[in-house]
PDB file of N, CA and C in Angstrom:
ATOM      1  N   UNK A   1     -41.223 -84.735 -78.864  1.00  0.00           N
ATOM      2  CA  UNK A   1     -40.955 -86.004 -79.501  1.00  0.00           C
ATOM      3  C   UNK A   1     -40.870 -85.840 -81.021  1.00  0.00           C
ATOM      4  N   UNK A   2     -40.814 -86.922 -81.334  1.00  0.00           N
ATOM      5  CA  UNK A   2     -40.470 -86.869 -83.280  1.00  0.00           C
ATOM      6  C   UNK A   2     -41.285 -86.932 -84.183  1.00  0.00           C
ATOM      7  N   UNK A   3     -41.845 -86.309 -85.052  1.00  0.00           N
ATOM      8  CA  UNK A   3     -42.647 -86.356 -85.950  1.00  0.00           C
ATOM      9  C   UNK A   3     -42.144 -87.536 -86.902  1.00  0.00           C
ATOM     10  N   UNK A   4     -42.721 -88.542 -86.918  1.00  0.00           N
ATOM     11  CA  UNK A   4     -42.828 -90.011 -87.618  1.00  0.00           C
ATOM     12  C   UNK A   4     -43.800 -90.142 -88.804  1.00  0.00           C
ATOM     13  N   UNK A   5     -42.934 -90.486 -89.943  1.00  0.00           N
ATOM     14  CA  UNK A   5     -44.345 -91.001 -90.675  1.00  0.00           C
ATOM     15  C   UNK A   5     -44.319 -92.589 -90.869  1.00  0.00           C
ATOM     16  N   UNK A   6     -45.297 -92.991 -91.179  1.00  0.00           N
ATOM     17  CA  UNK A   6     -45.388 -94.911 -91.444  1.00  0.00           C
ATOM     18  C   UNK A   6     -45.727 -94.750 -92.408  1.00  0.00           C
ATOM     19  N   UNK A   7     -45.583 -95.794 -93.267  1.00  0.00           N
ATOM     20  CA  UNK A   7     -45.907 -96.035 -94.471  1.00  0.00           C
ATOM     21  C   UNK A   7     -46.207 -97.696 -94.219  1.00  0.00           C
ATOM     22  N   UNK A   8     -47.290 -98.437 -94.339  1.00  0.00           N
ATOM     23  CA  UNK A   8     -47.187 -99.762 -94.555  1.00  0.00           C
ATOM     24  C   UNK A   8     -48.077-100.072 -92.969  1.00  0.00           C
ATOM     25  N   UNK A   9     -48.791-100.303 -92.816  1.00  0.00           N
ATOM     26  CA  UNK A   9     -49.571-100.631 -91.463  1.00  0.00           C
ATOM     27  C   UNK A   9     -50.568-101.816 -91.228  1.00  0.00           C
ATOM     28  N   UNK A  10     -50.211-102.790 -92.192  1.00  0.00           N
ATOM     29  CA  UNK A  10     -50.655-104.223 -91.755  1.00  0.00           C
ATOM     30  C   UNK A  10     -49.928-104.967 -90.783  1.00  0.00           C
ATOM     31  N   UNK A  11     -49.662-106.318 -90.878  1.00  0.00           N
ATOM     32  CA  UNK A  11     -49.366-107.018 -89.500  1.00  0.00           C
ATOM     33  C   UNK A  11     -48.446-107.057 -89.014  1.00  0.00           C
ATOM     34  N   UNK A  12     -47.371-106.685 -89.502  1.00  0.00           N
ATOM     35  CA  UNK A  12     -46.202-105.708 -88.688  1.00  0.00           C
ATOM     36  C   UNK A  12     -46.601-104.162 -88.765  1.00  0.00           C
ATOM     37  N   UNK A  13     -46.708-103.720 -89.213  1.00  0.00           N
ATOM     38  CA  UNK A  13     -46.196-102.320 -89.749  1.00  0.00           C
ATOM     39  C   UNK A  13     -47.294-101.604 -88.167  1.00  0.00           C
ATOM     40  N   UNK A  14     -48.413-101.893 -88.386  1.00  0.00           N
ATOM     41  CA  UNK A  14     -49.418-101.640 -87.015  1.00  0.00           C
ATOM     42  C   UNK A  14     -48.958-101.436 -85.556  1.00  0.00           C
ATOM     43  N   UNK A  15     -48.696-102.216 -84.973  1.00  0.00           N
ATOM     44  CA  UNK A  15     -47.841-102.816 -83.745  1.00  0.00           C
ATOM     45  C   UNK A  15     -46.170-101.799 -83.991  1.00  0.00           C
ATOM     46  N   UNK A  16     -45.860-101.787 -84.307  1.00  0.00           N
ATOM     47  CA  UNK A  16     -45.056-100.823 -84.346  1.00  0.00           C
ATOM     48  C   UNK A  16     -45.417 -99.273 -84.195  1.00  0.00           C
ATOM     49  N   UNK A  17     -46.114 -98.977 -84.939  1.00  0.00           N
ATOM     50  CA  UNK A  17     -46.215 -97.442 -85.186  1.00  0.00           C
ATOM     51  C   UNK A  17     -47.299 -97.646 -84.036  1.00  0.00           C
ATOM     52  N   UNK A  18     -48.172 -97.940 -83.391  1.00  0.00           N
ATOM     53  CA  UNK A  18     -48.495 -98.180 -82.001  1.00  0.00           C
ATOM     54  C   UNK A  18     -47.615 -98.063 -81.032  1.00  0.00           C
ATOM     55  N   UNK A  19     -46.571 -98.491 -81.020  1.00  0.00           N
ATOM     56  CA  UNK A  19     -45.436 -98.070 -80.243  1.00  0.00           C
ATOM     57  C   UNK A  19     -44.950 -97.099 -80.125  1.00  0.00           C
ATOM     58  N   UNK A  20     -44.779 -96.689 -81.365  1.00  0.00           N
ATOM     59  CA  UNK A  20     -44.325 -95.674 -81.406  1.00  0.00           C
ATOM     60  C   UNK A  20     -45.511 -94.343 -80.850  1.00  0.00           C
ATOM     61  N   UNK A  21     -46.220 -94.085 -81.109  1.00  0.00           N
ATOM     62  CA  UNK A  21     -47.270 -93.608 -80.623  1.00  0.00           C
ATOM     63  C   UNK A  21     -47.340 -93.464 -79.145  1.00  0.00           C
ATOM     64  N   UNK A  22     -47.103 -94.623 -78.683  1.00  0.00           N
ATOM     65  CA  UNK A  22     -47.319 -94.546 -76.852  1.00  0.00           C
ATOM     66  C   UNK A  22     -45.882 -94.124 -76.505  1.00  0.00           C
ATOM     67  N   UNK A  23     -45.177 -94.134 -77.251  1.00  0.00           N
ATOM     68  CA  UNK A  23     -43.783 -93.278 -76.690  1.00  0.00           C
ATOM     69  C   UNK A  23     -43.974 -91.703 -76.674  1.00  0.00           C
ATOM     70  N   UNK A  24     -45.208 -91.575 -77.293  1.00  0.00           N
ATOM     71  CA  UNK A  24     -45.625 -90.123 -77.248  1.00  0.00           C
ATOM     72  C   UNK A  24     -44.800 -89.168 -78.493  1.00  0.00           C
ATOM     73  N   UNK A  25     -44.916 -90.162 -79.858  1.00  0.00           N
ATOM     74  CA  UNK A  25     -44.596 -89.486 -81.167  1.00  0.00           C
ATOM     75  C   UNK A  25     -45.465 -89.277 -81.994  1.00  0.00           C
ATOM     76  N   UNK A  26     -45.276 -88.557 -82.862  1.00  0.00           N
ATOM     77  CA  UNK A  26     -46.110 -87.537 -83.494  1.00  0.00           C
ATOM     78  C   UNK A  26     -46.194 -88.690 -84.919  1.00  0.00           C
ATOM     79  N   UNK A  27     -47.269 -89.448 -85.366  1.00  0.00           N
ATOM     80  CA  UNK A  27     -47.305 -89.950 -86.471  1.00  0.00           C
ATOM     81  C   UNK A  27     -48.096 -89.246 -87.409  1.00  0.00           C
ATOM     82  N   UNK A  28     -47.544 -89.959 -88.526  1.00  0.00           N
ATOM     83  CA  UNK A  28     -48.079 -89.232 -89.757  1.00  0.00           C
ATOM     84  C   UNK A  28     -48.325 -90.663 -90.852  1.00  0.00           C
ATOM     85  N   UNK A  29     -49.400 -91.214 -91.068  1.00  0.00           N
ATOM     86  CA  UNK A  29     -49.841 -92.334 -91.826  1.00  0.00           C
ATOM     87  C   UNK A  29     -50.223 -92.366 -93.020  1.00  0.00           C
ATOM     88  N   UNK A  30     -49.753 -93.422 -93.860  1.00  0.00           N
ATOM     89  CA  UNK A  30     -50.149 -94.029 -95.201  1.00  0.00           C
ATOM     90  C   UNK A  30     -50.129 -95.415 -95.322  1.00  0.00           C
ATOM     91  N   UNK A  31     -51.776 -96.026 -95.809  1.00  0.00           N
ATOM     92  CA  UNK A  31     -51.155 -97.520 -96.059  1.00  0.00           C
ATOM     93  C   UNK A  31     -52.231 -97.449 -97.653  1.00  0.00           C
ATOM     94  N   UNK A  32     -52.826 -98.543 -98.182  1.00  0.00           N
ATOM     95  CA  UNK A  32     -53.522 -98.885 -99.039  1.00  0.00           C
ATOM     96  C   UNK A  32     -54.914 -99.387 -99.048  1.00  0.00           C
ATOM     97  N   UNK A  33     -54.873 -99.334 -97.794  1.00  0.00           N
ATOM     98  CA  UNK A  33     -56.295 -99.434 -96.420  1.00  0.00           C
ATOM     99  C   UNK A  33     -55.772 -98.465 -96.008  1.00  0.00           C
ATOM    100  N   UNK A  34     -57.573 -98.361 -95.318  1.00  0.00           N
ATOM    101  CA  UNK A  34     -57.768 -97.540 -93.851  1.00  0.00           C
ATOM    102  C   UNK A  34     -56.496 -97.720 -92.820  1.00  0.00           C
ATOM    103  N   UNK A  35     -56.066 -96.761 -92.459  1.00  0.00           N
ATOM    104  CA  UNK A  35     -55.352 -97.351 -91.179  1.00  0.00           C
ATOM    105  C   UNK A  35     -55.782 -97.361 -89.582  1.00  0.00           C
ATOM    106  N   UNK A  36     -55.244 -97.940 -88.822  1.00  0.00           N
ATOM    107  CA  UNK A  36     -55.805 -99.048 -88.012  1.00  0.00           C
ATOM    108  C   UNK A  36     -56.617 -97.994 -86.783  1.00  0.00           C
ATOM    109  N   UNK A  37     -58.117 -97.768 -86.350  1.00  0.00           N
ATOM    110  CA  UNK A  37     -59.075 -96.926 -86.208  1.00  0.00           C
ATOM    111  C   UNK A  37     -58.000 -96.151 -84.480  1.00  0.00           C
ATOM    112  N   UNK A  38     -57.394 -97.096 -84.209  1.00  0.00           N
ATOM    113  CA  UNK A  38     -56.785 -96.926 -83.069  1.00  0.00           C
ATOM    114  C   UNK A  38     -55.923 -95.821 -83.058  1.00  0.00           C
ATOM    115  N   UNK A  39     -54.963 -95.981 -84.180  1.00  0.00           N
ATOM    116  CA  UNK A  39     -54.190 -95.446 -84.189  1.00  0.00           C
ATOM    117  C   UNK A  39     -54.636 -93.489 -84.483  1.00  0.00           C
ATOM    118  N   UNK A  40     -55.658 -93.467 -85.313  1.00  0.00           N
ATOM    119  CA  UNK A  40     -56.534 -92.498 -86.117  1.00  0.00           C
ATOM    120  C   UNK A  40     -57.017 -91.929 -84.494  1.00  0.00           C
ATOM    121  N   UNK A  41     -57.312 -92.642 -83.507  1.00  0.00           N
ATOM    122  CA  UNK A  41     -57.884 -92.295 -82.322  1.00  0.00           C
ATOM    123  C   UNK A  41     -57.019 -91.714 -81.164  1.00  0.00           C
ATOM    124  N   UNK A  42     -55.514 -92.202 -81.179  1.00  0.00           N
ATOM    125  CA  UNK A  42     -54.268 -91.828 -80.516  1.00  0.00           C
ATOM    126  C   UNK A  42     -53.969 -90.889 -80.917  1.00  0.00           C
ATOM    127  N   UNK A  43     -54.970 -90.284 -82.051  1.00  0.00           N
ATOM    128  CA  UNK A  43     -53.879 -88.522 -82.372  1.00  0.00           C
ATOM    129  C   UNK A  43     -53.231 -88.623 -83.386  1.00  0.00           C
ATOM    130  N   UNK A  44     -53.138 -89.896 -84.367  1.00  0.00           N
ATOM    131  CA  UNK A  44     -52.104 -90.188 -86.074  1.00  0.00           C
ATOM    132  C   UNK A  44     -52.877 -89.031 -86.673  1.00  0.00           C
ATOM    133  N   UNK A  45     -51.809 -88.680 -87.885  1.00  0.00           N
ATOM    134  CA  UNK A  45     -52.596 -88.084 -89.011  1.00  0.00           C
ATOM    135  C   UNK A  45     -53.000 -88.716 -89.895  1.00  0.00           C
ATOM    136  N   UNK A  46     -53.757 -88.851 -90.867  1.00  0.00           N
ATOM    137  CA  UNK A  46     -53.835 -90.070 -91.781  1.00  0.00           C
ATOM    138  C   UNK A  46     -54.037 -88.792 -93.327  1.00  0.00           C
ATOM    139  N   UNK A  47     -52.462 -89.308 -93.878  1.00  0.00           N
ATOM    140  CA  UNK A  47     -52.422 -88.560 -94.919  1.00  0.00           C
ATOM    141  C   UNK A  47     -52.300 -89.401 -96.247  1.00  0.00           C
ATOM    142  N   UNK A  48     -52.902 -88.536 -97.173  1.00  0.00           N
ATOM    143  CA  UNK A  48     -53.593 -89.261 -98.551  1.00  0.00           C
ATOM    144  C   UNK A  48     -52.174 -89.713 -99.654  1.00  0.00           C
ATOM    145  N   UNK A  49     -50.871 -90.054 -99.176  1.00  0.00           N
ATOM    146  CA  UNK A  49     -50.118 -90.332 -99.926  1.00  0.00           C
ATOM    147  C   UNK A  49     -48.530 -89.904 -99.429  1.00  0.00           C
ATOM    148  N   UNK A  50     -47.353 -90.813-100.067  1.00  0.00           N
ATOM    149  CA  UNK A  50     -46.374 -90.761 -98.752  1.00  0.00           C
ATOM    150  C   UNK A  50     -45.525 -89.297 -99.369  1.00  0.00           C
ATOM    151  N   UNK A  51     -45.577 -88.649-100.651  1.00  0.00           N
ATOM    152  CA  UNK A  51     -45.100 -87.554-100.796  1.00  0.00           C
ATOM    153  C   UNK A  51     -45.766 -86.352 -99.529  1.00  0.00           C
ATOM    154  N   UNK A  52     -46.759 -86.628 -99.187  1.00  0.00           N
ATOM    155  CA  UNK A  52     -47.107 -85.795 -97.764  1.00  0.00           C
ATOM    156  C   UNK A  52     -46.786 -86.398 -96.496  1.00  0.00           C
ATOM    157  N   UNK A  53     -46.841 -87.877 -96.730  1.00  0.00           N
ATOM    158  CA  UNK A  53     -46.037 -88.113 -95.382  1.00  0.00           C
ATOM    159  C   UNK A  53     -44.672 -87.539 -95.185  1.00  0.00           C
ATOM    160  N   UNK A  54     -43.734 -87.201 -96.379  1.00  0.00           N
ATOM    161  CA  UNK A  54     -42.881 -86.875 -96.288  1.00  0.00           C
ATOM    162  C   UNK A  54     -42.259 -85.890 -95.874  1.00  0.00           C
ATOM    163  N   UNK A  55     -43.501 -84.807 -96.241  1.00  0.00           N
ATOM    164  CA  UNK A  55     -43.375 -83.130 -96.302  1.00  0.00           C
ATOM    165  C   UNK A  55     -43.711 -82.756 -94.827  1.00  0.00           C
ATOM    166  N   UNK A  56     -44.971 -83.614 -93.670  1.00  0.00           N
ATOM    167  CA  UNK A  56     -44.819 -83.226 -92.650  1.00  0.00           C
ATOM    168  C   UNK A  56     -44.361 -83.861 -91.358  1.00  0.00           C
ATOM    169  N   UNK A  57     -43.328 -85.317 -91.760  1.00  0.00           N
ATOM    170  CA  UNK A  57     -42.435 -85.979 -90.528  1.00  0.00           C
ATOM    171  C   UNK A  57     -40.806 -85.634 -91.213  1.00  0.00           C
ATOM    172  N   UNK A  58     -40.335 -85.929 -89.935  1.00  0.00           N
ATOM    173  CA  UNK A  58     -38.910 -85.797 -90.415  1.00  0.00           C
ATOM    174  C   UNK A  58     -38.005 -87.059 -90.594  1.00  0.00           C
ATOM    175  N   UNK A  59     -39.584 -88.096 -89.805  1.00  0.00           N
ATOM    176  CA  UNK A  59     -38.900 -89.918 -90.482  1.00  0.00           C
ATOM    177  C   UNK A  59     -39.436 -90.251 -90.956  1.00  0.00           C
ATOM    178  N   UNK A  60     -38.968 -91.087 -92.033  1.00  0.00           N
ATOM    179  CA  UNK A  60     -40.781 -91.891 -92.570  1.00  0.00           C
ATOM    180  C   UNK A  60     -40.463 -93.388 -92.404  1.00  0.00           C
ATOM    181  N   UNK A  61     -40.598 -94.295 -92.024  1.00  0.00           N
ATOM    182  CA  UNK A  61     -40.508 -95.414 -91.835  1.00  0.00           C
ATOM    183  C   UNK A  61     -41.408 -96.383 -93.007  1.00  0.00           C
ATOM    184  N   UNK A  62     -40.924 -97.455 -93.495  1.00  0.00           N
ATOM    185  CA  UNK A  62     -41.871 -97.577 -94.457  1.00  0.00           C
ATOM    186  C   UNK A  62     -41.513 -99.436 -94.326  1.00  0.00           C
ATOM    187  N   UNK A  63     -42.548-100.146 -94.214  1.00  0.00           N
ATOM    188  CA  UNK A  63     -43.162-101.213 -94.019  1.00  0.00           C
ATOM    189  C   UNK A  63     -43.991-102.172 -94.604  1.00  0.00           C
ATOM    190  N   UNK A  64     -43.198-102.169 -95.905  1.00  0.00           N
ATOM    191  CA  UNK A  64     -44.415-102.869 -97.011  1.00  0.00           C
ATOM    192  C   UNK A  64     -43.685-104.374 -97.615  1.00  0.00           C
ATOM    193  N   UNK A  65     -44.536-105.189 -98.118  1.00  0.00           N
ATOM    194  CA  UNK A  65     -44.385-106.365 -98.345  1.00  0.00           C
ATOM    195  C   UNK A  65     -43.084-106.792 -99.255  1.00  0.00           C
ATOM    196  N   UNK A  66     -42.301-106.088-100.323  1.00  0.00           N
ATOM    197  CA  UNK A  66     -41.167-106.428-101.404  1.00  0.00           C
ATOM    198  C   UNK A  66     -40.977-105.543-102.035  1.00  0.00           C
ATOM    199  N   UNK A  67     -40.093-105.576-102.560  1.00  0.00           N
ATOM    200  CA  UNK A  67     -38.961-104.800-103.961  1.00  0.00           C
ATOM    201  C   UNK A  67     -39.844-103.804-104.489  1.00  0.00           C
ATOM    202  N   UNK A  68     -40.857-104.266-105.235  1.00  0.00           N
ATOM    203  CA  UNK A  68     -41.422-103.418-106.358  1.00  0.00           C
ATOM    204  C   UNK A  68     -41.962-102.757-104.870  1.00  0.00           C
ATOM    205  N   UNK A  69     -42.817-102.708-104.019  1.00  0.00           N
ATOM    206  CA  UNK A  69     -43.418-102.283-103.201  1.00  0.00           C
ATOM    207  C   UNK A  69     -43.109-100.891-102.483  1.00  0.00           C
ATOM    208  N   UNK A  70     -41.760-101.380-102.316  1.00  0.00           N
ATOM    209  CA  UNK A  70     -40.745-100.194-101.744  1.00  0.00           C
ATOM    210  C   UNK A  70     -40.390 -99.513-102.382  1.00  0.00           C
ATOM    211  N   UNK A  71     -40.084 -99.642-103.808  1.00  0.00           N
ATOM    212  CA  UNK A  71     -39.736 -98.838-104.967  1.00  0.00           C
ATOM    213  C   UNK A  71     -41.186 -98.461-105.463  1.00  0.00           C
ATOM    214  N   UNK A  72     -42.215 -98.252-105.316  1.00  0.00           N
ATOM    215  CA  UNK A  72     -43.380 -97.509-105.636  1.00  0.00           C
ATOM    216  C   UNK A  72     -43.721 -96.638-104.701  1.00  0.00           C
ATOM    217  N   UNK A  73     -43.384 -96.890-103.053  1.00  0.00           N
ATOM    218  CA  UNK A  73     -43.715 -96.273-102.180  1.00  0.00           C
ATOM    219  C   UNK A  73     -42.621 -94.842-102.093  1.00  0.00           C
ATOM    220  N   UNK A  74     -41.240 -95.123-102.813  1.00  0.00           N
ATOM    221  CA  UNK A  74     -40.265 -94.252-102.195  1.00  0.00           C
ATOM    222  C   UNK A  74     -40.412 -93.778-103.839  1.00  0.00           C
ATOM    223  N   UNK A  75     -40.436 -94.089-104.465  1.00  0.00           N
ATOM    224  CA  UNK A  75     -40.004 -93.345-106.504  1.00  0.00           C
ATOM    225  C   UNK A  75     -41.437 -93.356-107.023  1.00  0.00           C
ATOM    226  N   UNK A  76     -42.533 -93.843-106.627  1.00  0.00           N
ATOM    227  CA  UNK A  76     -43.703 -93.994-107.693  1.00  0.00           C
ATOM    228  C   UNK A  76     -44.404 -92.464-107.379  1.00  0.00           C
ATOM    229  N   UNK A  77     -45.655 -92.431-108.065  1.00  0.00           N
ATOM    230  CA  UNK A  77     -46.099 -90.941-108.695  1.00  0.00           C
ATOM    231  C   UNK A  77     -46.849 -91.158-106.594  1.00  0.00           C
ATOM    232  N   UNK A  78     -46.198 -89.669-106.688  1.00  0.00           N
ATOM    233  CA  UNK A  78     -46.694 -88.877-104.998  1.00  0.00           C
ATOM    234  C   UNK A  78     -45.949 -89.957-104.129  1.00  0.00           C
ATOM    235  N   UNK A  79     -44.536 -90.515-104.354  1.00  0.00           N
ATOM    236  CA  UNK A  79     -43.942 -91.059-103.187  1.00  0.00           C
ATOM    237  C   UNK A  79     -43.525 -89.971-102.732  1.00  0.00           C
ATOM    238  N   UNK A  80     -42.617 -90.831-101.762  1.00  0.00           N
ATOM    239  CA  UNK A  80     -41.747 -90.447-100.088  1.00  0.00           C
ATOM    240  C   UNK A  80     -40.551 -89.388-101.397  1.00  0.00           C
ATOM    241  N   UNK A  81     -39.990 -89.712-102.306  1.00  0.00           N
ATOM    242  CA  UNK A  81     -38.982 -89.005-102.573  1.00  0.00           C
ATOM    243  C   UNK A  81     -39.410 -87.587-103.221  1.00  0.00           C
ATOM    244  N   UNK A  82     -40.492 -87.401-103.675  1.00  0.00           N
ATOM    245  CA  UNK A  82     -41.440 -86.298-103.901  1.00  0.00           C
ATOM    246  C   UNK A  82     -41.403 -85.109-103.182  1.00  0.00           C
ATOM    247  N   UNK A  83     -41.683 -85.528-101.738  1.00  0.00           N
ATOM    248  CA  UNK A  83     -42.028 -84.845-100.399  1.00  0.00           C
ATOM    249  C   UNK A  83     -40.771 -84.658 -99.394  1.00  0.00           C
ATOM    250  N   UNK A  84     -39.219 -85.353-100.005  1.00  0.00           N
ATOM    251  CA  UNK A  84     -38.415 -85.173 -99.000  1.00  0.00           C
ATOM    252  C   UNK A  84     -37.580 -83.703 -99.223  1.00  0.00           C
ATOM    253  N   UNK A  85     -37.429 -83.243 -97.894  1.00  0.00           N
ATOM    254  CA  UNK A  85     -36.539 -82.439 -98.098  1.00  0.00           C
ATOM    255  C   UNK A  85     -35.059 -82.618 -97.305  1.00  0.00           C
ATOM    256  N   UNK A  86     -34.099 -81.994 -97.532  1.00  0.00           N
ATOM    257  CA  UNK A  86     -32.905 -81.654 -96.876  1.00  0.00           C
ATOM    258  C   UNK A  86     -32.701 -82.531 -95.252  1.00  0.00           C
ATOM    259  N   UNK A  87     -32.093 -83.231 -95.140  1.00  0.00           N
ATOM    260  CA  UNK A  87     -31.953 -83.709 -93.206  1.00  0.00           C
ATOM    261  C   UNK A  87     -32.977 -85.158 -93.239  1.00  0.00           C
ATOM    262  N   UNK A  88     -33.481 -84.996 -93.947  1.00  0.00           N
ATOM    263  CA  UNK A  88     -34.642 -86.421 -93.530  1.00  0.00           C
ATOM    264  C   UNK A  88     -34.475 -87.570 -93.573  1.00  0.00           C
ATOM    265  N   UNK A  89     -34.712 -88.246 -92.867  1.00  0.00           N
ATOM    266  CA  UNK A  89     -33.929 -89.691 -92.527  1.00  0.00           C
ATOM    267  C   UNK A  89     -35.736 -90.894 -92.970  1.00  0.00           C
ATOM    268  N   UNK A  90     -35.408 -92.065 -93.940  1.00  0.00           N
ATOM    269  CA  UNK A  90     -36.093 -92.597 -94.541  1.00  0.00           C
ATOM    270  C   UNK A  90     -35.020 -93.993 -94.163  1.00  0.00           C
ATOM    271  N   UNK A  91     -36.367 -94.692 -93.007  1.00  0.00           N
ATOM    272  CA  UNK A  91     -35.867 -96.350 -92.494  1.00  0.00           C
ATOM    273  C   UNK A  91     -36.276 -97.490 -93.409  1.00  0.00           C
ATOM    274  N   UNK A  92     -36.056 -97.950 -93.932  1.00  0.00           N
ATOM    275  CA  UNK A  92     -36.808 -98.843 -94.736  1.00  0.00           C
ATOM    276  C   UNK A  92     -36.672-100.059 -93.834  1.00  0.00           C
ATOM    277  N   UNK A  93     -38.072-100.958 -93.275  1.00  0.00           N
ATOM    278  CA  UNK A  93     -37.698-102.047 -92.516  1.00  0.00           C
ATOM    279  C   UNK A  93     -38.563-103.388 -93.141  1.00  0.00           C
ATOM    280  N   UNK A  94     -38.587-103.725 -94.517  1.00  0.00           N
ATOM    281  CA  UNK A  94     -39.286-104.348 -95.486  1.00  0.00           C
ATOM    282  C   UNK A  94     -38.076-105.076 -95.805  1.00  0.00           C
ATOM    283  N   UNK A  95     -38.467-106.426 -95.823  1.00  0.00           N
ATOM    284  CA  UNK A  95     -37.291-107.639 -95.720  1.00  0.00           C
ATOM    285  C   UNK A  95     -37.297-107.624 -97.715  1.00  0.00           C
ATOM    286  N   UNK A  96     -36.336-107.125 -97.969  1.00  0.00           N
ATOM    287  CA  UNK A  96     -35.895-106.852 -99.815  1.00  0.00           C
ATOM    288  C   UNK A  96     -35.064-107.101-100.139  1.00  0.00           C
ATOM    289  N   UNK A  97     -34.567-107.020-101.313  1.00  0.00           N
ATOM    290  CA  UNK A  97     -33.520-106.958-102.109  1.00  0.00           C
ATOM    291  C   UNK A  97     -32.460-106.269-101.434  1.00  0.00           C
ATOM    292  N   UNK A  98     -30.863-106.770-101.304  1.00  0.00           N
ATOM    293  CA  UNK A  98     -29.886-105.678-100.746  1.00  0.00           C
ATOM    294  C   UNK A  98     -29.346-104.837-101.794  1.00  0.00           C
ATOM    295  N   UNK A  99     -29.608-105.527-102.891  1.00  0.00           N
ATOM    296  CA  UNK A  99     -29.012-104.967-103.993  1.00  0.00           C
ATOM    297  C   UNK A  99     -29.635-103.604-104.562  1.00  0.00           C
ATOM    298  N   UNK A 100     -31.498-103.899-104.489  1.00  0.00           N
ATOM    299  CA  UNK A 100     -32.055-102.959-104.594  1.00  0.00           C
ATOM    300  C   UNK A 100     -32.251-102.175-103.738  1.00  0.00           C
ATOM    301  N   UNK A 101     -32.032-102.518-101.957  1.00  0.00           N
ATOM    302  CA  UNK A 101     -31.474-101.658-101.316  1.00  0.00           C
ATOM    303  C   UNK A 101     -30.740-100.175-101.223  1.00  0.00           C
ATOM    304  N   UNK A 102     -29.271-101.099-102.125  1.00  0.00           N
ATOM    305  CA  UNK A 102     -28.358 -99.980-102.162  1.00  0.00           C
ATOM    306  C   UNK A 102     -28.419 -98.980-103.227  1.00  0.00           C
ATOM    307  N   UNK A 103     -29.354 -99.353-104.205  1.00  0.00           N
ATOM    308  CA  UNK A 103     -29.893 -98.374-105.117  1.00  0.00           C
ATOM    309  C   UNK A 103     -30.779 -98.041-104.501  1.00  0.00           C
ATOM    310  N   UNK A 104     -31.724 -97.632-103.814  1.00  0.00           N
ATOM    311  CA  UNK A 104     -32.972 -96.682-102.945  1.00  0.00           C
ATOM    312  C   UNK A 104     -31.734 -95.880-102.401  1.00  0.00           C
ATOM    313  N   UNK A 105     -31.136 -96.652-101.729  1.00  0.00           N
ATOM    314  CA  UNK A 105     -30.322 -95.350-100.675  1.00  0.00           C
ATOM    315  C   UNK A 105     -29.812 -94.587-101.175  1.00  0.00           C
ATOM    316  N   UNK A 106     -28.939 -95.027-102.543  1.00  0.00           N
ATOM    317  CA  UNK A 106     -28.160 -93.519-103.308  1.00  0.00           C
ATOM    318  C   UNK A 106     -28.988 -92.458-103.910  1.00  0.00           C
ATOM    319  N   UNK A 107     -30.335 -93.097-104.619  1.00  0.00           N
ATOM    320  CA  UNK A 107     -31.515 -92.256-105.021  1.00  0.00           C
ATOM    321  C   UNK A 107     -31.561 -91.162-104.008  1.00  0.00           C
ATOM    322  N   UNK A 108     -32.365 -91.582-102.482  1.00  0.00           N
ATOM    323  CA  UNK A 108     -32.413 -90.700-101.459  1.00  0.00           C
ATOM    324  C   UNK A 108     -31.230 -89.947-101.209  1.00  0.00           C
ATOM    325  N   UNK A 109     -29.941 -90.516-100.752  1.00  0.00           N
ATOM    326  CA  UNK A 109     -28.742 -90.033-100.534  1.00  0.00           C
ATOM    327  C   UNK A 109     -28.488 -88.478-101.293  1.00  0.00           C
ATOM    328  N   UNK A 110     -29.066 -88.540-102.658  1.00  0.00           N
ATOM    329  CA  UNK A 110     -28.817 -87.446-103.801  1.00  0.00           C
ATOM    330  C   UNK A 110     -29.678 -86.675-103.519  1.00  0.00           C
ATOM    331  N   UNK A 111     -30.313 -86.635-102.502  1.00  0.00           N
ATOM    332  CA  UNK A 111     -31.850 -85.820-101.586  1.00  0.00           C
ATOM    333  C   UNK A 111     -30.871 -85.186-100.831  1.00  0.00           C
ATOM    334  N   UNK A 112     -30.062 -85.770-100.773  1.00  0.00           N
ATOM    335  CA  UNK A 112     -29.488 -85.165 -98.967  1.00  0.00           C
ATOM    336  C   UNK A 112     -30.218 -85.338 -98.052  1.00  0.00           C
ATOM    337  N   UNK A 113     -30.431 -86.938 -98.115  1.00  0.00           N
ATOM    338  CA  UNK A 113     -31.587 -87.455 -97.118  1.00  0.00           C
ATOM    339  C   UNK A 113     -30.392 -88.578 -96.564  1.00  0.00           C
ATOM    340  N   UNK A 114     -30.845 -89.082 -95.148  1.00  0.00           N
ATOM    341  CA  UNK A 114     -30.333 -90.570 -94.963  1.00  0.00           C
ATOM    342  C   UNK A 114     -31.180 -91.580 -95.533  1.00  0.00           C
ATOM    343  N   UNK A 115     -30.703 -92.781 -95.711  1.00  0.00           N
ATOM    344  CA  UNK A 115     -31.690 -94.106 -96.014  1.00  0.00           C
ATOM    345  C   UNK A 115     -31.308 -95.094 -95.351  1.00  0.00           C
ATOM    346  N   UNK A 116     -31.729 -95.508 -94.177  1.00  0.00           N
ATOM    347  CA  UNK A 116     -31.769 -96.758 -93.326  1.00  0.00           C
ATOM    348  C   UNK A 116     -32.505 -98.261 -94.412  1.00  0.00           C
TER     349      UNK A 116
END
């Protein structure tokens, strides 16, 4: 199965990567809290920042509340763009800006990453 990372694991973000989990995928976690004891108990990794979520999934899914949020998680000091390498596909599913959207994706894009 796929090595997954989450980023964002409050009241959506949880229930998801739970899912994902019982599909029998390999997570790799970051939130701003603890993340959820369950998940820590299913076998997640719980890593100290998303530039390492980055370095050991090959998705990172990221689930956080707005604009600035997503742009700290993917560009701020030890983000997701830190830790990406070559092939890696980065979902963003955080209801944002489209505009600032399409600037995250070309950032990543210049990774030679995808950006969902």
């Amino acid at each position: 199965m796929a090595k997954v990372g989450f980023i964002g694991l409050g009241i959506m973000g949880a229930p998801m990567a739970a899912n994902l989990q019982a599909g029998g995928h390999k997570l790799y976690l970051h939130d701003i809290k603890n993340p959820p004891v369950s998940l820590i108990d299913g076998g997640a990794t719980v890593c100290t920042s998303g530039d390492e979520v980055a370095k050991r999934a090959d998705i990172i899914i990221v689930m956080v509340p707005d604009t600035p949020h997503v742009e700290a998680a993917l560009f701020g000091e030890k983000g997701i763009a830190e830790g990406l390498t070559e092939g890696k596909i980065v979902v963003d599913m955080s209801s944002i800006s489209p505009i600032a959207t399409k600037g995250f994706a070309k950032r990543i894009n210049a990774l030679k990453c995808e950006y969902l």
